[in-house]
Protein backbone atom coordinates (compact mmCIF):
# COMPACT_ATOMS: atom_id res chain seq x y z
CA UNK A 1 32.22 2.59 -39.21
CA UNK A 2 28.71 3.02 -37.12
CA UNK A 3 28.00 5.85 -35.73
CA UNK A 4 28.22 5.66 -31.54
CA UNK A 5 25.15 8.12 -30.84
CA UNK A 6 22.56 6.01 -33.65
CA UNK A 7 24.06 2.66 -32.07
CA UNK A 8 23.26 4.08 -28.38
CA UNK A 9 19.70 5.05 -29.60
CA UNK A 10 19.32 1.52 -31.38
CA UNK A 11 20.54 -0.29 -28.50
CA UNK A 12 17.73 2.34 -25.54
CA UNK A 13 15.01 1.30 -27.84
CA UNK A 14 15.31 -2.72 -27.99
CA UNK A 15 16.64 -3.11 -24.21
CA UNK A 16 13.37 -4.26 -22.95
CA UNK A 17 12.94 -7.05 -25.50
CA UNK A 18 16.70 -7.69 -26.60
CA UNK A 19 17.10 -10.97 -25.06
CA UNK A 20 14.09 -12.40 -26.58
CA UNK A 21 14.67 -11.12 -30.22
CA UNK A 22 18.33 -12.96 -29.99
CA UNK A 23 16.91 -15.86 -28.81
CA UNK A 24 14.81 -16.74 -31.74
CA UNK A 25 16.60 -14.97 -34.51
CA UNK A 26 19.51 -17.30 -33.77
CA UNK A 27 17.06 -20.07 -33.60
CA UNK A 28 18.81 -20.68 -30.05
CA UNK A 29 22.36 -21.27 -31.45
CA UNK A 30 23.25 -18.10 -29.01
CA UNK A 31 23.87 -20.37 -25.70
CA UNK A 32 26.21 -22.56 -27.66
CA UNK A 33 28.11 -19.62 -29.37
CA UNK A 34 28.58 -18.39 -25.31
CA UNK A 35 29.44 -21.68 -24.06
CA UNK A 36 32.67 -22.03 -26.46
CA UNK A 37 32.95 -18.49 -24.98
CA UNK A 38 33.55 -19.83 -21.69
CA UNK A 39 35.13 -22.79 -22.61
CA UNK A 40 38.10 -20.65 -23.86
CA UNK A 41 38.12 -17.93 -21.41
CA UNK A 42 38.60 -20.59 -18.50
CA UNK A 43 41.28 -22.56 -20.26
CA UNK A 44 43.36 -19.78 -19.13
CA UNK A 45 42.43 -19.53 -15.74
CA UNK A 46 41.67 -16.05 -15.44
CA UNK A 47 40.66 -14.00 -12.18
CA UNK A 48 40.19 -10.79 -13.56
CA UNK A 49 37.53 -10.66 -16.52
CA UNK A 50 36.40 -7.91 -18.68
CA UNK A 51 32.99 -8.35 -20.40
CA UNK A 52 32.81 -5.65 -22.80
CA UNK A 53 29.44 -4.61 -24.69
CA UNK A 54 27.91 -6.82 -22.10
CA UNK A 55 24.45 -5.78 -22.59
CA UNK A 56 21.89 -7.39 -20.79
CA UNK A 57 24.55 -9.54 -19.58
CA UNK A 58 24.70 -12.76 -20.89
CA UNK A 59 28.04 -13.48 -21.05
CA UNK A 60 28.97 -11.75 -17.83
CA UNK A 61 26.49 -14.18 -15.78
CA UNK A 62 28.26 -17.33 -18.25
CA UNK A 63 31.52 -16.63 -16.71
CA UNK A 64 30.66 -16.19 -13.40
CA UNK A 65 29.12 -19.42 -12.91
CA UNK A 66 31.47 -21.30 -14.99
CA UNK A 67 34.75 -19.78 -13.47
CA UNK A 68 36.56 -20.42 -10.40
CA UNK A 69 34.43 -19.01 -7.25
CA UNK A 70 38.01 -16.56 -6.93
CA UNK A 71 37.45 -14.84 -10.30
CA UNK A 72 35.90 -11.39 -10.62
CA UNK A 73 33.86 -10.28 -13.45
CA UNK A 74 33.07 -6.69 -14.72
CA UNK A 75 30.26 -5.82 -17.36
CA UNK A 76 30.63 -3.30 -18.78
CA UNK A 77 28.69 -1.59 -21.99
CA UNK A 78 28.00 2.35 -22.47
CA UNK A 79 24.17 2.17 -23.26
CA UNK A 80 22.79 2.53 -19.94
CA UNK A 81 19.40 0.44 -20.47
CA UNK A 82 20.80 -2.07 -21.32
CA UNK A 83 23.18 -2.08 -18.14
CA UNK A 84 19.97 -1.51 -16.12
CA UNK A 85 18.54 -4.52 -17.69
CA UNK A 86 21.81 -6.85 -16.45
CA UNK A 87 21.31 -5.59 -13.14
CA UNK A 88 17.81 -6.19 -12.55
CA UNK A 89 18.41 -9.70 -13.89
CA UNK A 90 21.67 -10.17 -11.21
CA UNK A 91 19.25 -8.84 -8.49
CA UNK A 92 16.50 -11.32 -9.36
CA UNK A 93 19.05 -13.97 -9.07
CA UNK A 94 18.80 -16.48 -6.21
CA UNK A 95 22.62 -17.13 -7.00
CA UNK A 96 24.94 -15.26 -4.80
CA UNK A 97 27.69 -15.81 -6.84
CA UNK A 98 26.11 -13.82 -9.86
CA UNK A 99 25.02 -10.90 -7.62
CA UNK A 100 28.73 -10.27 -7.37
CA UNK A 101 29.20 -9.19 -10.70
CA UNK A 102 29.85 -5.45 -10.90
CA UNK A 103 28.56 -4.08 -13.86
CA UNK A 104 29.47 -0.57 -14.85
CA UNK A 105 29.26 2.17 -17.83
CA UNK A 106 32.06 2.48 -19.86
CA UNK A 107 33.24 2.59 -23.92
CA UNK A 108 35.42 0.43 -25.69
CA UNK A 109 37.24 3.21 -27.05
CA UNK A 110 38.29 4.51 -24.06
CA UNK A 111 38.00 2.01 -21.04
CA UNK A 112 37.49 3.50 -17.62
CA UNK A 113 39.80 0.87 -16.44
CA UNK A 114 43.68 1.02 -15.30
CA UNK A 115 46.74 -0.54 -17.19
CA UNK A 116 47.44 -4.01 -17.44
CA UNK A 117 44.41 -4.62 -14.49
CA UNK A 118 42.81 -7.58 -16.73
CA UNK A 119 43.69 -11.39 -17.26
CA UNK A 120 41.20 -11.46 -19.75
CA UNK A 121 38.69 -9.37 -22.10
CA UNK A 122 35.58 -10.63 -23.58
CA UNK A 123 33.67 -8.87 -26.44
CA UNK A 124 30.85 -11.14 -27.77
CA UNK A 125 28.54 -9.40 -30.76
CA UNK A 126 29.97 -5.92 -30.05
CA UNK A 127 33.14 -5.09 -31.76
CA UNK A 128 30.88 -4.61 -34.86
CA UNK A 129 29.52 -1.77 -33.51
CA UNK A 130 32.81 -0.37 -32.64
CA UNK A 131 33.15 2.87 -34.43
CA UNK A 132 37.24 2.71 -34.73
CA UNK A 133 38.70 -0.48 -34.49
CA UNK A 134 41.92 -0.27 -34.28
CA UNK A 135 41.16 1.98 -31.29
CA UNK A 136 39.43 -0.51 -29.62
CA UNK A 137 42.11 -2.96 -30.12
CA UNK A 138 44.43 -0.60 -28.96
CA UNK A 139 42.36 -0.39 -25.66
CA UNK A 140 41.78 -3.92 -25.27
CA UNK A 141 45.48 -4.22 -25.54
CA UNK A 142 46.29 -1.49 -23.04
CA UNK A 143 44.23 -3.04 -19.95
CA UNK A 144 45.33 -6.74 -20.27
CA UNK A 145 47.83 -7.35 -18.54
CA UNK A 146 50.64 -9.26 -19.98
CA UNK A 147 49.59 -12.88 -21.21
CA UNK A 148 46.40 -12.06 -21.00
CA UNK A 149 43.76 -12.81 -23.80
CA UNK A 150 41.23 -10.97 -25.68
CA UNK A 151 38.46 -13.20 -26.50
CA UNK A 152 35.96 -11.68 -29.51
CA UNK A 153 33.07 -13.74 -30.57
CA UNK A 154 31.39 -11.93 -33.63
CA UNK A 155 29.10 -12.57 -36.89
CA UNK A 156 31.60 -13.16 -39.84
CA UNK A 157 31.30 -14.15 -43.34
CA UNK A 158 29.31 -17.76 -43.64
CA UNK A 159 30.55 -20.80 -45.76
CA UNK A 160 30.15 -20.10 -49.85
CA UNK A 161 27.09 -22.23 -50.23
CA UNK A 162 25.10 -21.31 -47.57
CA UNK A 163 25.72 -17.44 -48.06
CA UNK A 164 22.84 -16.49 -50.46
CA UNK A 165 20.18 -18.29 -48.24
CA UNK A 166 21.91 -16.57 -44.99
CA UNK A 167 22.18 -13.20 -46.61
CA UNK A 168 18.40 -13.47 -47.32
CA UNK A 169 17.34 -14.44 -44.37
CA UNK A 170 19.19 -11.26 -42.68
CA UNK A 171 17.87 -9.02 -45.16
CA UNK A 172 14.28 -10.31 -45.74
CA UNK A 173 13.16 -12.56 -42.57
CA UNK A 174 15.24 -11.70 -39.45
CA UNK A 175 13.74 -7.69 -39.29
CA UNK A 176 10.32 -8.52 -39.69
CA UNK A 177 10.93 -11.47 -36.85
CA UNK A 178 12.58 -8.92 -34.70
CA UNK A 179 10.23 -5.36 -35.29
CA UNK A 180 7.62 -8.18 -34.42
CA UNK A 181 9.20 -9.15 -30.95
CA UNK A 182 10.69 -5.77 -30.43
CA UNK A 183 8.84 -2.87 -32.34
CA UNK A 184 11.88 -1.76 -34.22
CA UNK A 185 12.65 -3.42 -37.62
CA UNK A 186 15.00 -0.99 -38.32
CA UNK A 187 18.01 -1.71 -35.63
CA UNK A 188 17.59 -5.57 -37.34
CA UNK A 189 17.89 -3.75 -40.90
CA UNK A 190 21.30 -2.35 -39.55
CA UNK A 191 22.42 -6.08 -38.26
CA UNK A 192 22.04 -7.56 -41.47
CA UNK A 193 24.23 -4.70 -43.63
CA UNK A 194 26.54 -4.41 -40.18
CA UNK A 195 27.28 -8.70 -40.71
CA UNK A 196 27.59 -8.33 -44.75
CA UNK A 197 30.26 -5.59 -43.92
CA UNK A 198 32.40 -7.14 -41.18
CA UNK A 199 35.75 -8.61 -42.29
CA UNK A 200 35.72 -12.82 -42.37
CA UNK A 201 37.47 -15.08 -39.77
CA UNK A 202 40.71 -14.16 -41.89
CA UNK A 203 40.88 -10.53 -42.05
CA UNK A 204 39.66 -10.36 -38.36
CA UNK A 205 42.77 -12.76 -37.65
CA UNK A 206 45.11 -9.86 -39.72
CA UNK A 207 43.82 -7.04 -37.46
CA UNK A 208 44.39 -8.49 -34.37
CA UNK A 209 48.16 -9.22 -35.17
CA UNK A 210 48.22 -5.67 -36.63
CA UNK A 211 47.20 -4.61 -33.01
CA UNK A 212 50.07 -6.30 -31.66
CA UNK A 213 48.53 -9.95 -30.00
CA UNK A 214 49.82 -13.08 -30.90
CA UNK A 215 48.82 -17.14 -30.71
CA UNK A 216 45.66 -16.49 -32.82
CA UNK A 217 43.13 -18.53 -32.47
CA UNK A 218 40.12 -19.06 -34.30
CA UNK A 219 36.80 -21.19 -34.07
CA UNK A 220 33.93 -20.64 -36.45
CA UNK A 221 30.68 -22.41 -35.93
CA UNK A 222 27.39 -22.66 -37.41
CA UNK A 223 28.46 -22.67 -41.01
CA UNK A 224 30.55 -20.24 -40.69
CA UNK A 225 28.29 -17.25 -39.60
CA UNK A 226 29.90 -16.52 -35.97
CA UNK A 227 33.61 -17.07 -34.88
CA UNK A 228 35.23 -16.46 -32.34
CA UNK A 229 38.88 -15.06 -31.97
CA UNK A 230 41.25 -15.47 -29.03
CA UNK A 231 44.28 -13.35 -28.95
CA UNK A 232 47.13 -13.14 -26.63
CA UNK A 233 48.72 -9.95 -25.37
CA UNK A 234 52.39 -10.39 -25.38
CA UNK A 235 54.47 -10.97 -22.48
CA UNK A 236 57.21 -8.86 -21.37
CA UNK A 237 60.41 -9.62 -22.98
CA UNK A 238 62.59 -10.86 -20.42
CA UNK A 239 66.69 -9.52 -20.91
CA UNK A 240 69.09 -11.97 -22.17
């Protein structure tokens, strides 16, 4: 499992340029792995949303102006620069809806956050980095509240026949692309072996009913190399 102090680091050194590096290392595919994002978190209807590992934000700023104008979105993420760089993008915003995000420290593996306070928890490209999974599950369990959903939209394993040609390109291309854009090849080095380790779409879909959520859902897109997971938490069992 990473290490949460070399992930912090990693993540203080390519704040300023993070956005950009995704951008073209996913040859754009990003904004339509978010958009199925959103489409499933509002199929629910949710007004309280927890965007964890939010970053620079992305995802955070996705929801807010594709949910109902009612719904209230927290970002949250424990590496500070990147937080600061969310924030200076909501206060550039001429949107007033997005300036009402609250964005706010916090780690996955202990969530500054109360009980059963969430209808639903988002977690796009940052699981991977948890370093205790079932921990984090455990958490993301904890502050849902009942019915709620836990939404995870990770790398997994890609499609048999395009995995040697993917598995070069993370290994050989993508982290001279990125130490270009960024000046640090080596937090793209860890991507590539951080992907080749992370379960598939099937073994991600074991852990979360391990954790205790049901109605598993899965998507996986782009030949295979993202998916995304939506969970339910339980609701409570009503006597007979």
């Amino acid at each position: 499992m990473p290490d949460p102090s070399a992930i912090q680091e990693m993540f203080t050194r390519v704040a300023p340029r993070y956005d950009r590096a995704n951008r073209v290392l996913s040859l754009g595919f990003d904004h339509g792995w978010r958009k199925q994002l959103v489409r499933a978190v509002a199929r629910h209807d949710p007004r309280d949303v927890l965007d964890l590992a939010t970053g620079s934000g992305d995802v955070a700023f996705a929801l807010t102006g594709n949910l109902p104008v009612e719904a209230r979105v927290v970002g949250m993420d424990f590496c500070q620069p990147m937080l600061d760089q969310a924030e200076a993008r909501r206060e550039a915003s001429a949107d007033p809806r997005l300036r009402g995000i609250r964005f706010m420290i916090g780690d996955g593996l202990a969530i500054p956050l109360p009980d059963s306070s969430q209808d639903a928890l988002t977690i796009a490209f940052g699981i991977r980095n948890m370093a205790d999974r079932p921990t984090a599950m455990a958490e993301f369990r904890r502050v849902l509240r009942p019915n709620g959903w836990l939404h995870i939209l990770e790398f997994s394993q890609p499609w048999r026949g395009f995995a040697p040609l993917y598995y070069a390109y993370l290994r050989w291309i993508a982290p001279r692309i990125a130490g270009w854009i960024t000046g640090v090849p080596s937090a793209y080095d860890y991507l590539g072996y951080s992907i080749r380790d992370f379960p598939d779409h099937v073994a991600m879909q074991r852990e979360l009913s391990d954790a205790g959520f049901d109605s598993v859902r899965i998507l996986r897109m782009t030949m295979g190399i993202v998916a995304l997971h939506s969970a339910r938490k339980p609701g409570a069992q009503v006597a007979p």
